[in-house]
C-alpha atoms as a PDB file:
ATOM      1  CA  UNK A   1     -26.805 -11.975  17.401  1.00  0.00           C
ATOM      2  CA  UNK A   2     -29.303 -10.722  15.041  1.00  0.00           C
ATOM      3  CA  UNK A   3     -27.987  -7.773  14.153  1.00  0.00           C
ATOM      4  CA  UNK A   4     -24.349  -9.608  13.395  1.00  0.00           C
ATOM      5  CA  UNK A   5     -26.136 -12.461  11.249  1.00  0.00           C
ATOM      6  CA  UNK A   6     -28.005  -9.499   9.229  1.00  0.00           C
ATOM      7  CA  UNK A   7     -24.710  -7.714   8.948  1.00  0.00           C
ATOM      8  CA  UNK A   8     -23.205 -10.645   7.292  1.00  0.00           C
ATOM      9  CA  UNK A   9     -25.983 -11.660   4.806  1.00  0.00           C
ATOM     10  CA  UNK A  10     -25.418  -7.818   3.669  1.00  0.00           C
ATOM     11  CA  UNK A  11     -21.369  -8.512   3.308  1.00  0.00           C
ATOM     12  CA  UNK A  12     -21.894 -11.207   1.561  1.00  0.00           C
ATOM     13  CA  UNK A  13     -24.924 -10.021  -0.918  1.00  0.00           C
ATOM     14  CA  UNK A  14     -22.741  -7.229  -2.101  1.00  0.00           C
ATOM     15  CA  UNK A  15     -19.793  -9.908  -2.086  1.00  0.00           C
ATOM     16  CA  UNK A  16     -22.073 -12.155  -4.894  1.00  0.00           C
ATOM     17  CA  UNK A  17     -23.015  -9.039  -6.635  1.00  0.00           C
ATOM     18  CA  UNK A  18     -19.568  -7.753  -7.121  1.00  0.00           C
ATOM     19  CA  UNK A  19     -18.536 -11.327  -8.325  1.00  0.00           C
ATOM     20  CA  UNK A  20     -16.411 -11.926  -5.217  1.00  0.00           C
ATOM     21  CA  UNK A  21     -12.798 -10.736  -4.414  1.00  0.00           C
ATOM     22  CA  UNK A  22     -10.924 -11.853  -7.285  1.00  0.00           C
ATOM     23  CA  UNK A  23     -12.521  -9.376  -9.629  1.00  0.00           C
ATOM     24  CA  UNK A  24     -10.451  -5.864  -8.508  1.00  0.00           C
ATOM     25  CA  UNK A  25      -6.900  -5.448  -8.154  1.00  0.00           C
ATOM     26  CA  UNK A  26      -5.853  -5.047  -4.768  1.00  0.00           C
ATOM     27  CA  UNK A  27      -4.106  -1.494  -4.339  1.00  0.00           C
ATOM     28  CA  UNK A  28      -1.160  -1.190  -3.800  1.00  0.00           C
ATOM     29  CA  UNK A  29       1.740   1.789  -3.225  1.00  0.00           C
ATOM     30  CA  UNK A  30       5.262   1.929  -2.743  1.00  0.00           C
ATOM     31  CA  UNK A  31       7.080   5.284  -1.287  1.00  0.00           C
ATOM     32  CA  UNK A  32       9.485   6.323  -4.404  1.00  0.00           C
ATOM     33  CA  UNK A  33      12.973   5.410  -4.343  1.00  0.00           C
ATOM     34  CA  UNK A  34      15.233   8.340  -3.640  1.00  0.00           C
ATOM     35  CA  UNK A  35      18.887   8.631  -4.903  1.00  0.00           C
ATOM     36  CA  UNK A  36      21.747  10.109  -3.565  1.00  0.00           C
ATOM     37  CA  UNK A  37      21.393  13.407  -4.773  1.00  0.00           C
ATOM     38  CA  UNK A  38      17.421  13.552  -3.624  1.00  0.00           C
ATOM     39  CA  UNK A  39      18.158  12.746  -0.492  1.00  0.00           C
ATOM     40  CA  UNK A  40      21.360  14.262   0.775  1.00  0.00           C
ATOM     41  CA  UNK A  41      22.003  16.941  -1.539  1.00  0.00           C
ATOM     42  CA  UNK A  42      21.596  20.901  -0.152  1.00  0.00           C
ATOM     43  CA  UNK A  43      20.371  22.148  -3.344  1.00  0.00           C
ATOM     44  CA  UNK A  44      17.174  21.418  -5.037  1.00  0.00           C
ATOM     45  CA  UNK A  45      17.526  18.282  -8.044  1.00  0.00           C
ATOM     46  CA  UNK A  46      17.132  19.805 -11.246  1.00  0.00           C
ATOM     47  CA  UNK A  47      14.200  17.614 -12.377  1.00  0.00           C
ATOM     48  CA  UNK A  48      12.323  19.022  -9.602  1.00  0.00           C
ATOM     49  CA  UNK A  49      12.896  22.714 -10.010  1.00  0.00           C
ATOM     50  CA  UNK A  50       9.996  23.187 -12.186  1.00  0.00           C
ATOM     51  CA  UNK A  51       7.647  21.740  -9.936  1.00  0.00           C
ATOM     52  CA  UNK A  52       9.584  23.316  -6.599  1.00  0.00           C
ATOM     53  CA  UNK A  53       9.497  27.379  -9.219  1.00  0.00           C
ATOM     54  CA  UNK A  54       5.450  26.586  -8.986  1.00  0.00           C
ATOM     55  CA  UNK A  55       5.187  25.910  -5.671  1.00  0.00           C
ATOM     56  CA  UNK A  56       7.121  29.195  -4.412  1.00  0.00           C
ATOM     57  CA  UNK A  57       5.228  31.209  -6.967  1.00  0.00           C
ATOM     58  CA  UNK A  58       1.601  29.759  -5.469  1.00  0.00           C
ATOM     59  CA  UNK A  59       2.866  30.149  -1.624  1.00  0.00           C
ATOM     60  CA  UNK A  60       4.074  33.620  -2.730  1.00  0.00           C
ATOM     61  CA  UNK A  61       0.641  34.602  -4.414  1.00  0.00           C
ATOM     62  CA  UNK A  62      -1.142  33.098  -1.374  1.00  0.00           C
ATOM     63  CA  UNK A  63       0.515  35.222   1.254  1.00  0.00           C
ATOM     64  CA  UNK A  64       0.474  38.108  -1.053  1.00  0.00           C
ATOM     65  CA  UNK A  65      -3.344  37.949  -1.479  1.00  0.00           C
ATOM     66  CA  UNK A  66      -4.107  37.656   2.119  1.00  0.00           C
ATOM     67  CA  UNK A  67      -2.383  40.386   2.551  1.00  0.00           C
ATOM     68  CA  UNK A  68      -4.130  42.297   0.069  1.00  0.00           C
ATOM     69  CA  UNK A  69      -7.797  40.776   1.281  1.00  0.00           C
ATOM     70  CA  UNK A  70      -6.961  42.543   5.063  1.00  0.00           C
ATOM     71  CA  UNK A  71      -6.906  45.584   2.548  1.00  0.00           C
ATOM     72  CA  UNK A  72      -9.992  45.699   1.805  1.00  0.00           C
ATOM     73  CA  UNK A  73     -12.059  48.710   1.556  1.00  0.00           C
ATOM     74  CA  UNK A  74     -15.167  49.693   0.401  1.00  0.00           C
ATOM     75  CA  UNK A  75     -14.031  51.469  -2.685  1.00  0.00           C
ATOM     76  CA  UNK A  76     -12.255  47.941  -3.360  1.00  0.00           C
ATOM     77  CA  UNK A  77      -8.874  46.175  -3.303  1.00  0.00           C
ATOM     78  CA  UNK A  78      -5.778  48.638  -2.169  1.00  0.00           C
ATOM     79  CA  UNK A  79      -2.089  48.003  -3.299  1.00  0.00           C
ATOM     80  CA  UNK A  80       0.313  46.990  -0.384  1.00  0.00           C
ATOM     81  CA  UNK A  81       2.892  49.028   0.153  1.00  0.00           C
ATOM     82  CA  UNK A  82       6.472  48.381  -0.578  1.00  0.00           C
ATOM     83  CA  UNK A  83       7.368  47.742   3.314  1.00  0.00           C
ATOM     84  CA  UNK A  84       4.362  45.743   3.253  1.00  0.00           C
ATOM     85  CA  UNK A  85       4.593  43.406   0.550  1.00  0.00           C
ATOM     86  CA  UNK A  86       8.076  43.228   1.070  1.00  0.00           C
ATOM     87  CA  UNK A  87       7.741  41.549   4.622  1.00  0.00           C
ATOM     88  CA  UNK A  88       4.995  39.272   2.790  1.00  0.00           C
ATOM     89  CA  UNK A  89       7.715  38.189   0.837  1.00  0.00           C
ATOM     90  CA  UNK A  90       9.949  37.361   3.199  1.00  0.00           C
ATOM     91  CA  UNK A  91       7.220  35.407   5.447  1.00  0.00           C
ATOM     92  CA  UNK A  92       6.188  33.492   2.477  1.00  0.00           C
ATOM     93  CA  UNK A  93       9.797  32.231   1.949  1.00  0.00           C
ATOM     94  CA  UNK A  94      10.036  31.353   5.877  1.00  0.00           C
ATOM     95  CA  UNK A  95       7.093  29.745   6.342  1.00  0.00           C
ATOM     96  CA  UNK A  96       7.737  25.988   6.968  1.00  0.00           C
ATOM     97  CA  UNK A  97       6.969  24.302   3.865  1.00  0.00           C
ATOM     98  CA  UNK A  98       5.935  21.123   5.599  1.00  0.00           C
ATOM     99  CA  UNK A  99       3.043  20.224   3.195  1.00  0.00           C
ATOM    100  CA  UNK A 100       5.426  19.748   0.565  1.00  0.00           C
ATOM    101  CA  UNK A 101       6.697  16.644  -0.152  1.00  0.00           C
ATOM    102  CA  UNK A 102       8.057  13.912  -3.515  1.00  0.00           C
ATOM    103  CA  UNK A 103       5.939  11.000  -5.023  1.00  0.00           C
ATOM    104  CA  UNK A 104       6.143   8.873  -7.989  1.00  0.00           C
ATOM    105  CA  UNK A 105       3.550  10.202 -10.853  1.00  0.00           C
ATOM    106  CA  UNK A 106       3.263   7.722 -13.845  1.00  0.00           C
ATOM    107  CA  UNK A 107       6.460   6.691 -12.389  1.00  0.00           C
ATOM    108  CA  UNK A 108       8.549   9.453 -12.454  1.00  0.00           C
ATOM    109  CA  UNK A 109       9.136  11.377  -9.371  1.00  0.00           C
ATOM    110  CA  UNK A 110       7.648  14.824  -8.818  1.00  0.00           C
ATOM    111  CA  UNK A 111       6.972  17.319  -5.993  1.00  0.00           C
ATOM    112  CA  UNK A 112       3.423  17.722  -4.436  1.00  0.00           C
ATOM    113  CA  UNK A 113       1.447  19.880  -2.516  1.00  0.00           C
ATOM    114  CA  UNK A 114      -0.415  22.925  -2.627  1.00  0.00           C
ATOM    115  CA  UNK A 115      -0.697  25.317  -5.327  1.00  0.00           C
ATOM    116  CA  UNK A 116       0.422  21.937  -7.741  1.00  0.00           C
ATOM    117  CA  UNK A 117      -1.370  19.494  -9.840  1.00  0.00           C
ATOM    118  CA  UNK A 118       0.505  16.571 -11.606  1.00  0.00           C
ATOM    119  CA  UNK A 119      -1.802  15.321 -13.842  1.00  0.00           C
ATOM    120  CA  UNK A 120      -4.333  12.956 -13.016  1.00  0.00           C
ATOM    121  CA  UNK A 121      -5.162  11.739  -9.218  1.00  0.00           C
ATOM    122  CA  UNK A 122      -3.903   7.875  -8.530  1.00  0.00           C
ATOM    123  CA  UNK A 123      -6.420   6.121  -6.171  1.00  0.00           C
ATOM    124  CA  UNK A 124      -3.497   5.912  -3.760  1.00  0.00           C
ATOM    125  CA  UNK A 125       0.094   6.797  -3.636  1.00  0.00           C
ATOM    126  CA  UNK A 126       2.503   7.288  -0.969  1.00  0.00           C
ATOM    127  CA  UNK A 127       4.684  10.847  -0.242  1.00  0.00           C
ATOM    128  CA  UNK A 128       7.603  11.478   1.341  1.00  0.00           C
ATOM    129  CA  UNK A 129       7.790  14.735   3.179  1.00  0.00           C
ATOM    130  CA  UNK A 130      10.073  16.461   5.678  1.00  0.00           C
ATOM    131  CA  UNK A 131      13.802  16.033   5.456  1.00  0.00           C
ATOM    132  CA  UNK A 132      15.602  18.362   2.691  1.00  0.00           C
ATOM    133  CA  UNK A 133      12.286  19.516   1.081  1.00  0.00           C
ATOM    134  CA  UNK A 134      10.887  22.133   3.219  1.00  0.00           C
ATOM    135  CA  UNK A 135      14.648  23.860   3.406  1.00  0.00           C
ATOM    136  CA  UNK A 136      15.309  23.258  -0.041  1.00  0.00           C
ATOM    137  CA  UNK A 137      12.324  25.077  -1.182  1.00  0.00           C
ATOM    138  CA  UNK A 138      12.821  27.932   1.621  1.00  0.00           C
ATOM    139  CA  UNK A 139      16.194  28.258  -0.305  1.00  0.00           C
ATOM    140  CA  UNK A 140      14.145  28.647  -4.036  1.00  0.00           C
ATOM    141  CA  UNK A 141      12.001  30.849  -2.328  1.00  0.00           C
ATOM    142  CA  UNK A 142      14.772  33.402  -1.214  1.00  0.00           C
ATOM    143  CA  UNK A 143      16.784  32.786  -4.902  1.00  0.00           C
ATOM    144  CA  UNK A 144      13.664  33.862  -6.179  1.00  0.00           C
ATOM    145  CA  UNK A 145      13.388  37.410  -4.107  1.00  0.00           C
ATOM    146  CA  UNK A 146      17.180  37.834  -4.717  1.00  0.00           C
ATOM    147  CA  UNK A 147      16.926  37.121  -8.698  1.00  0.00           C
ATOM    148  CA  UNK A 148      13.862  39.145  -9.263  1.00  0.00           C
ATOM    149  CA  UNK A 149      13.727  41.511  -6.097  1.00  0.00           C
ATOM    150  CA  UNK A 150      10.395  42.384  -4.227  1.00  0.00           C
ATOM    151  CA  UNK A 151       9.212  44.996  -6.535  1.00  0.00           C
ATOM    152  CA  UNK A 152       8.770  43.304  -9.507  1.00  0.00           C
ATOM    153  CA  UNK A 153       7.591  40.061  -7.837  1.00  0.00           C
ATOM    154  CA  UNK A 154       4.911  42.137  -6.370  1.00  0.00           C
ATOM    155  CA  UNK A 155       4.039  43.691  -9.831  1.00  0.00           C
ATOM    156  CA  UNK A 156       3.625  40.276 -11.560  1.00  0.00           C
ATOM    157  CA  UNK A 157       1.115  39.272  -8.592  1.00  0.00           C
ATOM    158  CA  UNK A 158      -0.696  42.641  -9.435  1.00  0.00           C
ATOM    159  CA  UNK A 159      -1.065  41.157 -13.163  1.00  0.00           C
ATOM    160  CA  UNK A 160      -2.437  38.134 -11.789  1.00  0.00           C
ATOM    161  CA  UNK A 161      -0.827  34.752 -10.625  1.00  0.00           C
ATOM    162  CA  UNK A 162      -0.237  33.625 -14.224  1.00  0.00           C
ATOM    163  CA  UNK A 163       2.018  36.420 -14.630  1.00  0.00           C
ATOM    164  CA  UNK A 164       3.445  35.209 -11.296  1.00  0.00           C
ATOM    165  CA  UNK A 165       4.601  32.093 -12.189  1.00  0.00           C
ATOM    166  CA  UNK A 166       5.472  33.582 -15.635  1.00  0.00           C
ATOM    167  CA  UNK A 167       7.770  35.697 -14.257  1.00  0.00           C
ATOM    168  CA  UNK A 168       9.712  32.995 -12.037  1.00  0.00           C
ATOM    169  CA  UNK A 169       9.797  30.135 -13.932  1.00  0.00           C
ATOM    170  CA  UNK A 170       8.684  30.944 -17.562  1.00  0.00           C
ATOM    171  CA  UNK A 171      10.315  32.471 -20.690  1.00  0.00           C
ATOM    172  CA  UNK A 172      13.201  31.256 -22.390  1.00  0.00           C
ATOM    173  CA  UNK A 173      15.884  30.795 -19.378  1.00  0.00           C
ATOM    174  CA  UNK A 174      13.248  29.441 -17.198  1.00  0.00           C
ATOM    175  CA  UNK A 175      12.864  26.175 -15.112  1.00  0.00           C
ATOM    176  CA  UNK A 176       9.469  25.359 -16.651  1.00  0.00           C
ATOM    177  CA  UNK A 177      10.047  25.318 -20.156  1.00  0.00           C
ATOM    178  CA  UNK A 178       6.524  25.298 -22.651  1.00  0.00           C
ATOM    179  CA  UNK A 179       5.644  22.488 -24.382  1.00  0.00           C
ATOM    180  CA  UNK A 180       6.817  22.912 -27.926  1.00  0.00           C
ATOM    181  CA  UNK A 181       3.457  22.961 -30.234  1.00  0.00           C
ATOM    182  CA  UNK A 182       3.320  19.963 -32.652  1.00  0.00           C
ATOM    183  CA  UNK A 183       4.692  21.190 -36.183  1.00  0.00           C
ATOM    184  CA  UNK A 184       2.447  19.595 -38.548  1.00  0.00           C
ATOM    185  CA  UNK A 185       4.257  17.442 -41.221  1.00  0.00           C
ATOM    186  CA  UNK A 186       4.901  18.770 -44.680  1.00  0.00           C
ATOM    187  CA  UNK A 187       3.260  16.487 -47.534  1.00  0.00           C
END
């Protein structure tokens, strides 16, 4: 009994220093509304193709540089060879994507997981994983080894994994287009 009655004298002391319950917004999240196309569709939705380009290009690095790290000698870091990092490849693409899923960012609707940051953390948000994402990035994945073709995947990771994602889903024709710099305005 003691112990309970202390217990509750602390609750409420940090209740009257806080000012009560009425001073914080409760928190609150809502999974994001999917459309048609998000949620039946084979392919991947075009405004998720950037993020989805990212993702493949970090899982790719990942499995590449394990590979790489089993490498390791004393006279440093050894190149995989093409039978190698071409089964890499094709792992990377299989693996089951299942830490991959949508939420709403700033409401608007973007892919999450590892290897990509969306901007700032929310204190709590609510994603949606499984069903078409893990296949539909699978499917980037192998466009990706198709398109570019093991050899020259492998020597963008060799360049770092800048030059990676560079190579996937930069330059002009790519899915991540830069931000245009601000032009300044002409007095």
């Amino acid at each position: 009994m003691r112990l309970s009655l202390t217990l509750l004298l602390l609750l409420l002391g940090a209740w009257a220093i806080t000012g009560g319950l009425g001073d914080k917004a409760p928190l609150t999240a809502t999974a994001p509304q999917l459309d048609d196309e998000e949620k039946y569709s084979a392919h991947m939705p075009a405004h998720f193709r950037c993020d989805a380009c990212r993702a493949v290009a970090y899982q790719m690095w990942k499995h590449l540089t394990k590979a790489e790290a089993k490498l390791h000698t004393p006279r440093g870091r050894q190149a995989l060879s093409e039978s190698v990092y071409t089964d890499v490849l094709e792992r990377s693409c299989s693996h089951t994507w299942q830490d991959y899923g949508v939420r709403e960012v700033n409401q608007v609707k973007r892919l999450t997981g590892p290897g990509l940051s969306n901007g700032p953390e929310s204190s709590i948000s609510v994603v949606i994983t499984g069903g078409p994402w893990p296949t539909r990035l699978s499917r980037t994945c192998l466009h990706f080894l198709g398109e570019f073709g093991e050899d020259q995947i492998y020597e963008a990771h060799q360049q770092g994994q800048g030059a990676l994602q560079a190579l996937l889903c930069g330059g002009p024709q790519g899915l991540c287009p830069e931000e245009a710099p601000a032009t300044k305005a002409e007095l």
